[in-house]
Protein backbone atom coordinates (compact mmCIF):
# COMPACT_ATOMS: atom_id res chain seq x y z
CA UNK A 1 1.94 97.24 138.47
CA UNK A 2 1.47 95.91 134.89
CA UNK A 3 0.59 92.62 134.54
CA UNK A 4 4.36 90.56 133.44
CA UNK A 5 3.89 89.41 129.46
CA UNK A 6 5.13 85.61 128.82
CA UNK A 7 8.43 85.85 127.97
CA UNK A 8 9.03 84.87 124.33
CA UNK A 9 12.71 85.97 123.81
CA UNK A 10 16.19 85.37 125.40
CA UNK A 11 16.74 89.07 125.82
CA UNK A 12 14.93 90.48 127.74
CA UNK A 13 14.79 94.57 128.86
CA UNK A 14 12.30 95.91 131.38
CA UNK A 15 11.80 99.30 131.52
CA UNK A 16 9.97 102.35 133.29
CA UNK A 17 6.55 102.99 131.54
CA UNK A 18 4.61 102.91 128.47
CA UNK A 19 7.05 105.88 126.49
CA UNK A 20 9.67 104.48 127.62
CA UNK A 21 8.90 101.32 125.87
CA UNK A 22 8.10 102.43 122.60
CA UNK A 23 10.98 104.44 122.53
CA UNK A 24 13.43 101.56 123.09
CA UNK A 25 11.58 99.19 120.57
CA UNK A 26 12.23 102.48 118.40
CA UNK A 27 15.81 101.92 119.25
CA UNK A 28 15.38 98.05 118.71
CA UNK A 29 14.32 98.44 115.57
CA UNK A 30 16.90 100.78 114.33
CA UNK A 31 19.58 98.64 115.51
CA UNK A 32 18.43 95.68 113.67
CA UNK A 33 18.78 93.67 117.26
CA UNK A 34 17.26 90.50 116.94
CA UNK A 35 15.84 88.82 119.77
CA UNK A 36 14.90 91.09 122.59
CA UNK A 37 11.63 91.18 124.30
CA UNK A 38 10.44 94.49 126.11
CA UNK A 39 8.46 95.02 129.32
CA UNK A 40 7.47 97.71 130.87
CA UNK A 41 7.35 97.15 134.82
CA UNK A 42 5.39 100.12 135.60
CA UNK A 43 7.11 102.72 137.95
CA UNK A 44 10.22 102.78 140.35
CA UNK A 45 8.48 101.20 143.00
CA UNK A 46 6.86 98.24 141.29
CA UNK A 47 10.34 96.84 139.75
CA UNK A 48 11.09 94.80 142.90
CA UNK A 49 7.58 92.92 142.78
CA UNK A 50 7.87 93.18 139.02
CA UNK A 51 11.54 91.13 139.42
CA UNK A 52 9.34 88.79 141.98
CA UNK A 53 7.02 87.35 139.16
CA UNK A 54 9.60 87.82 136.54
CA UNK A 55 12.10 85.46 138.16
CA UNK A 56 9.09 82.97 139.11
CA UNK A 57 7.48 82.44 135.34
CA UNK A 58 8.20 79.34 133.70
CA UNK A 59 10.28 80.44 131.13
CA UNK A 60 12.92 82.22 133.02
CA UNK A 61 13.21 78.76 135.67
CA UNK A 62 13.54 77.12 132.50
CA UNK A 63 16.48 79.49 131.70
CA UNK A 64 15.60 80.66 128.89
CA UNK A 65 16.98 84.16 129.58
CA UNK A 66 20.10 85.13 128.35
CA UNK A 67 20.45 88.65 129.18
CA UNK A 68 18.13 91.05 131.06
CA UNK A 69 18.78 94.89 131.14
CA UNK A 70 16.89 97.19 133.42
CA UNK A 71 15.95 101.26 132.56
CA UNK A 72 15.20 104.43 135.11
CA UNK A 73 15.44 107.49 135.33
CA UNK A 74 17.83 109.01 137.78
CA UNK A 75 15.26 111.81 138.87
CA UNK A 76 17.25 112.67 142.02
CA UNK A 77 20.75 110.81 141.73
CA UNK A 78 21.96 108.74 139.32
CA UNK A 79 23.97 106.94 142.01
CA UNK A 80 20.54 106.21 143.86
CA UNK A 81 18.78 104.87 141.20
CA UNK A 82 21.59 102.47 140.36
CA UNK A 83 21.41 101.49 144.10
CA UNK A 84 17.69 100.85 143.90
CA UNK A 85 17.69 98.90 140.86
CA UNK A 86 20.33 96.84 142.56
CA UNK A 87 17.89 96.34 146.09
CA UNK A 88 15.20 95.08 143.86
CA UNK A 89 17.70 92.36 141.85
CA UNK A 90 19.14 91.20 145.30
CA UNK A 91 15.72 90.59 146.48
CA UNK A 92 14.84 88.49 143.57
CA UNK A 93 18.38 86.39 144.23
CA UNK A 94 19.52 87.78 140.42
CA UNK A 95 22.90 89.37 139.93
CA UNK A 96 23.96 92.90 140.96
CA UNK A 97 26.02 95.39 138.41
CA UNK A 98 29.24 96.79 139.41
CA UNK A 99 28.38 99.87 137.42
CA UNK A 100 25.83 100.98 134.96
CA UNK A 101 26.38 100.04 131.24
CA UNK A 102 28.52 97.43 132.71
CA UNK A 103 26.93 93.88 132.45
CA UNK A 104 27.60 91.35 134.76
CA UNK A 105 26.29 87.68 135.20
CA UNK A 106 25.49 85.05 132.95
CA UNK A 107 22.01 83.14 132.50
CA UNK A 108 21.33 85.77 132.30
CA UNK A 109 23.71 88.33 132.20
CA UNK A 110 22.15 91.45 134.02
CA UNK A 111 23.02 95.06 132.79
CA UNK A 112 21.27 98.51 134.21
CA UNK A 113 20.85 101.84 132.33
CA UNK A 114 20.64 105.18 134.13
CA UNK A 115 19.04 107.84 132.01
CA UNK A 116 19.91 110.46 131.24
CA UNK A 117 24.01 108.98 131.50
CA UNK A 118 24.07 107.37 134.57
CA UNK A 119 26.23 110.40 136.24
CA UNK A 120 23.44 113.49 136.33
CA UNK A 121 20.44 113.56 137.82
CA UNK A 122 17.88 113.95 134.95
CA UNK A 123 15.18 111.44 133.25
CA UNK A 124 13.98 110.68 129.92
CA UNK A 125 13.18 114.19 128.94
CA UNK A 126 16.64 114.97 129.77
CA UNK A 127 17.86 113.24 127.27
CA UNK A 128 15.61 114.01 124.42
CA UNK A 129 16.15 117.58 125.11
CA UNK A 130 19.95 117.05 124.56
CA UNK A 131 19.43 115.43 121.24
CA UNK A 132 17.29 118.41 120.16
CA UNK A 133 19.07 121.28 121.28
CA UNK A 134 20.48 122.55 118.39
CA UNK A 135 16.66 123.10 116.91
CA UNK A 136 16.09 126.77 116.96
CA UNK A 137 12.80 126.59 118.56
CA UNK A 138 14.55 125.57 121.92
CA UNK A 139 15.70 129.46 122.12
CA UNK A 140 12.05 130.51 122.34
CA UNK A 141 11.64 127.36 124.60
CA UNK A 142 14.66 128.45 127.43
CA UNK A 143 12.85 132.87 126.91
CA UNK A 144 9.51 131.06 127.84
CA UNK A 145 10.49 129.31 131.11
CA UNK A 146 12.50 132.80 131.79
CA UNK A 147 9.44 134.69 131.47
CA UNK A 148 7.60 132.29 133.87
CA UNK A 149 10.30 132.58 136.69
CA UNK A 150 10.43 136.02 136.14
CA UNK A 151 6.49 136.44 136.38
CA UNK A 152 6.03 133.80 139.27
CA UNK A 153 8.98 133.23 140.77
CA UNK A 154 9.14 129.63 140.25
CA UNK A 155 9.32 127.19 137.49
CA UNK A 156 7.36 124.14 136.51
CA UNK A 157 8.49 120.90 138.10
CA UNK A 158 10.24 118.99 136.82
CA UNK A 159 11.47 121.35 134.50
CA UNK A 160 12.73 119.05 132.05
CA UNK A 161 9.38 117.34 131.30
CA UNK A 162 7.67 120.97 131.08
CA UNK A 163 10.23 121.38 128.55
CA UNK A 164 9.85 118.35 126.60
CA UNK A 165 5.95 119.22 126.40
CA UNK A 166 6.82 122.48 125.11
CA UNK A 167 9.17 120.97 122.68
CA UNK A 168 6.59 118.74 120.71
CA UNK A 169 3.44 121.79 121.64
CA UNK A 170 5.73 123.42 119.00
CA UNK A 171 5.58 120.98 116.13
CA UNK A 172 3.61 121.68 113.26
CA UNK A 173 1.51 118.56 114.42
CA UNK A 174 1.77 118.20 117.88
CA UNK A 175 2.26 114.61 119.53
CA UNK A 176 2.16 115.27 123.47
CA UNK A 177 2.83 111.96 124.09
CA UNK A 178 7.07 110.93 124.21
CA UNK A 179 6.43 107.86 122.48
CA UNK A 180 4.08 108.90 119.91
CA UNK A 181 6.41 112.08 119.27
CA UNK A 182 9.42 109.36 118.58
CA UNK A 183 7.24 107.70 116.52
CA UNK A 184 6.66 110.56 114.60
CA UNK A 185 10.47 111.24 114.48
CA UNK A 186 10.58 114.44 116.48
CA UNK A 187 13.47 113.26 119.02
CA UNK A 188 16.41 113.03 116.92
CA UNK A 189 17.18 109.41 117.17
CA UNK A 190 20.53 109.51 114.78
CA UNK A 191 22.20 112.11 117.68
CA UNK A 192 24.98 111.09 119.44
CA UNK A 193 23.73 111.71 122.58
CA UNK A 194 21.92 108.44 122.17
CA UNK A 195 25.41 106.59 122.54
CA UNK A 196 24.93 105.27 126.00
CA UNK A 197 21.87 103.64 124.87
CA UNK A 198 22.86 102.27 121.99
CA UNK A 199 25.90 100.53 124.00
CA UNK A 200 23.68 99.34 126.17
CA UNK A 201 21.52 97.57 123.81
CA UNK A 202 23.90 95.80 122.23
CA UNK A 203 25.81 94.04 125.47
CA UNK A 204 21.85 92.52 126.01
C-alpha cells in the first residue's frame, strides 16, 4: 500500500494507482481547480487501510478536509465497486454516498466515482477507448482482436486494457504507459465522454 502523503490541501481525491493519478492531475489542471491534493491509495484492496491512516493524520483530525472524492474501476460491477468503496468509508467512521457522482457529507463532504460511468462494468481503459473511437486506427484495432479469437479461440483479458496497449503501440511514438500517453495527449481529453469526470471534480 503506498505510503499516505501529508495532506496539504482541503480537497482531497484518492485514487487507484499511479496512471490513474496523473491522469486526474491532467484533468486538474485543465479545469483550472484550485486546491485539490491527489493520492493514490494503491489497489482495491488497500483503500480500507489506506482510509485507516488517512482519517488518523493530523491534518484531517484537525479538519482540514473539506471534500474527499474516491476513484475505481468497476472491473466486474459498477454496483459492487460502489458497495466496496462504501465498506471501506464505514470502517473508517466517514460518510457513505447515496449514489456515485452524488456527494454527500460535510467536513468533508465525501463523493465516489465509478469508471468507466458508474453503470457498466469497465475500468480506465474503458473509458479512454470511448474518447478515441472515432480514430481510424481503432478499425485495424477491433480486425486484430478478431483475428486472435478467430486463431485461438480466446481473447486477451481484460480485453479493454489489451486494447488500450494496442491503441498507444500504434502511435507514431509509442507511450505504453496510460499516464505518460495522456501526457503526451493521445487520450482525447476535450471528448465528451469525459463528462462524468469532469462533474465529479468540480462538486470536490
Amino acid at each position: 500500500m503506498p505510503q499516505l502523503r501529508n495532506i496539504t490541501e482541503s480537497k482531497q481525491l484518492l485514487v487507484e494507482g499511479k496512471d490513474v493519478e496523473i491522469i486526474f492531475s491532467l484533468f486538474v489542471e485543465q479545469m483550472g481547480i484550485p486546491g485539490l491534493q491527489i493520492q493514490d491509495y494503491g489497489g482495491v484492496n488497500e483503500l480500507a487501510g489506506f482510509l485507516e491512516q488517512f482519517v488518523l493524520s493530523h491534518n484531517f483530525r484537525s479538519g482540514n478536509v473539506a471534500s474527499l472524492g474516491i476513484v475505481r474501476d468497476a472491473e466486474t460491477g459498477a454496483e459492487a465497486a460502489f458497495q466496496s468503496i462504501c465498506s471501506a468509508l464505514e470502517k473508517a467512521n466517514l460518510t457513505k454516498p447515496d449514489l456515485p457522482v452524488v456527494p454527500k457529507g460535510v467536513n468533508p463532504k465525501i463523493n465516489i466515482l465509478i469508471l468507466p460511468d458508474a453503470s457498466t462494468s469497465g475500468m480506465l481503459e474503458t473509458l479512454l477507448l470511448r474518447a478515441v473511437a472515432n480514430d481510424p486506427v481503432m478499425v485495424c484495432i477491433d480486425q486484430y482482436f478478431e483475428c486472435i479469437n478467430q486463431k485461438t479461440e480466446y481473447l486477451p483479458s481484460p480485453i479493454d486494457k489489451a486494447k488500450a496497449l494496442a491503441f498507444l503501440a500504434s502511435r507514431q511514438n509509442i507511450k505504453p504507459l496510460l499516464g505518460h500517453a495522456a501526457r503526451a495527449g493521445y487520450w482525447n481529453f476535450n471528448s465528451l465522454v469525459y463528462d462524468d469526470v469532469r462533474s465529479f471534480l468540480k462538486s470536490l
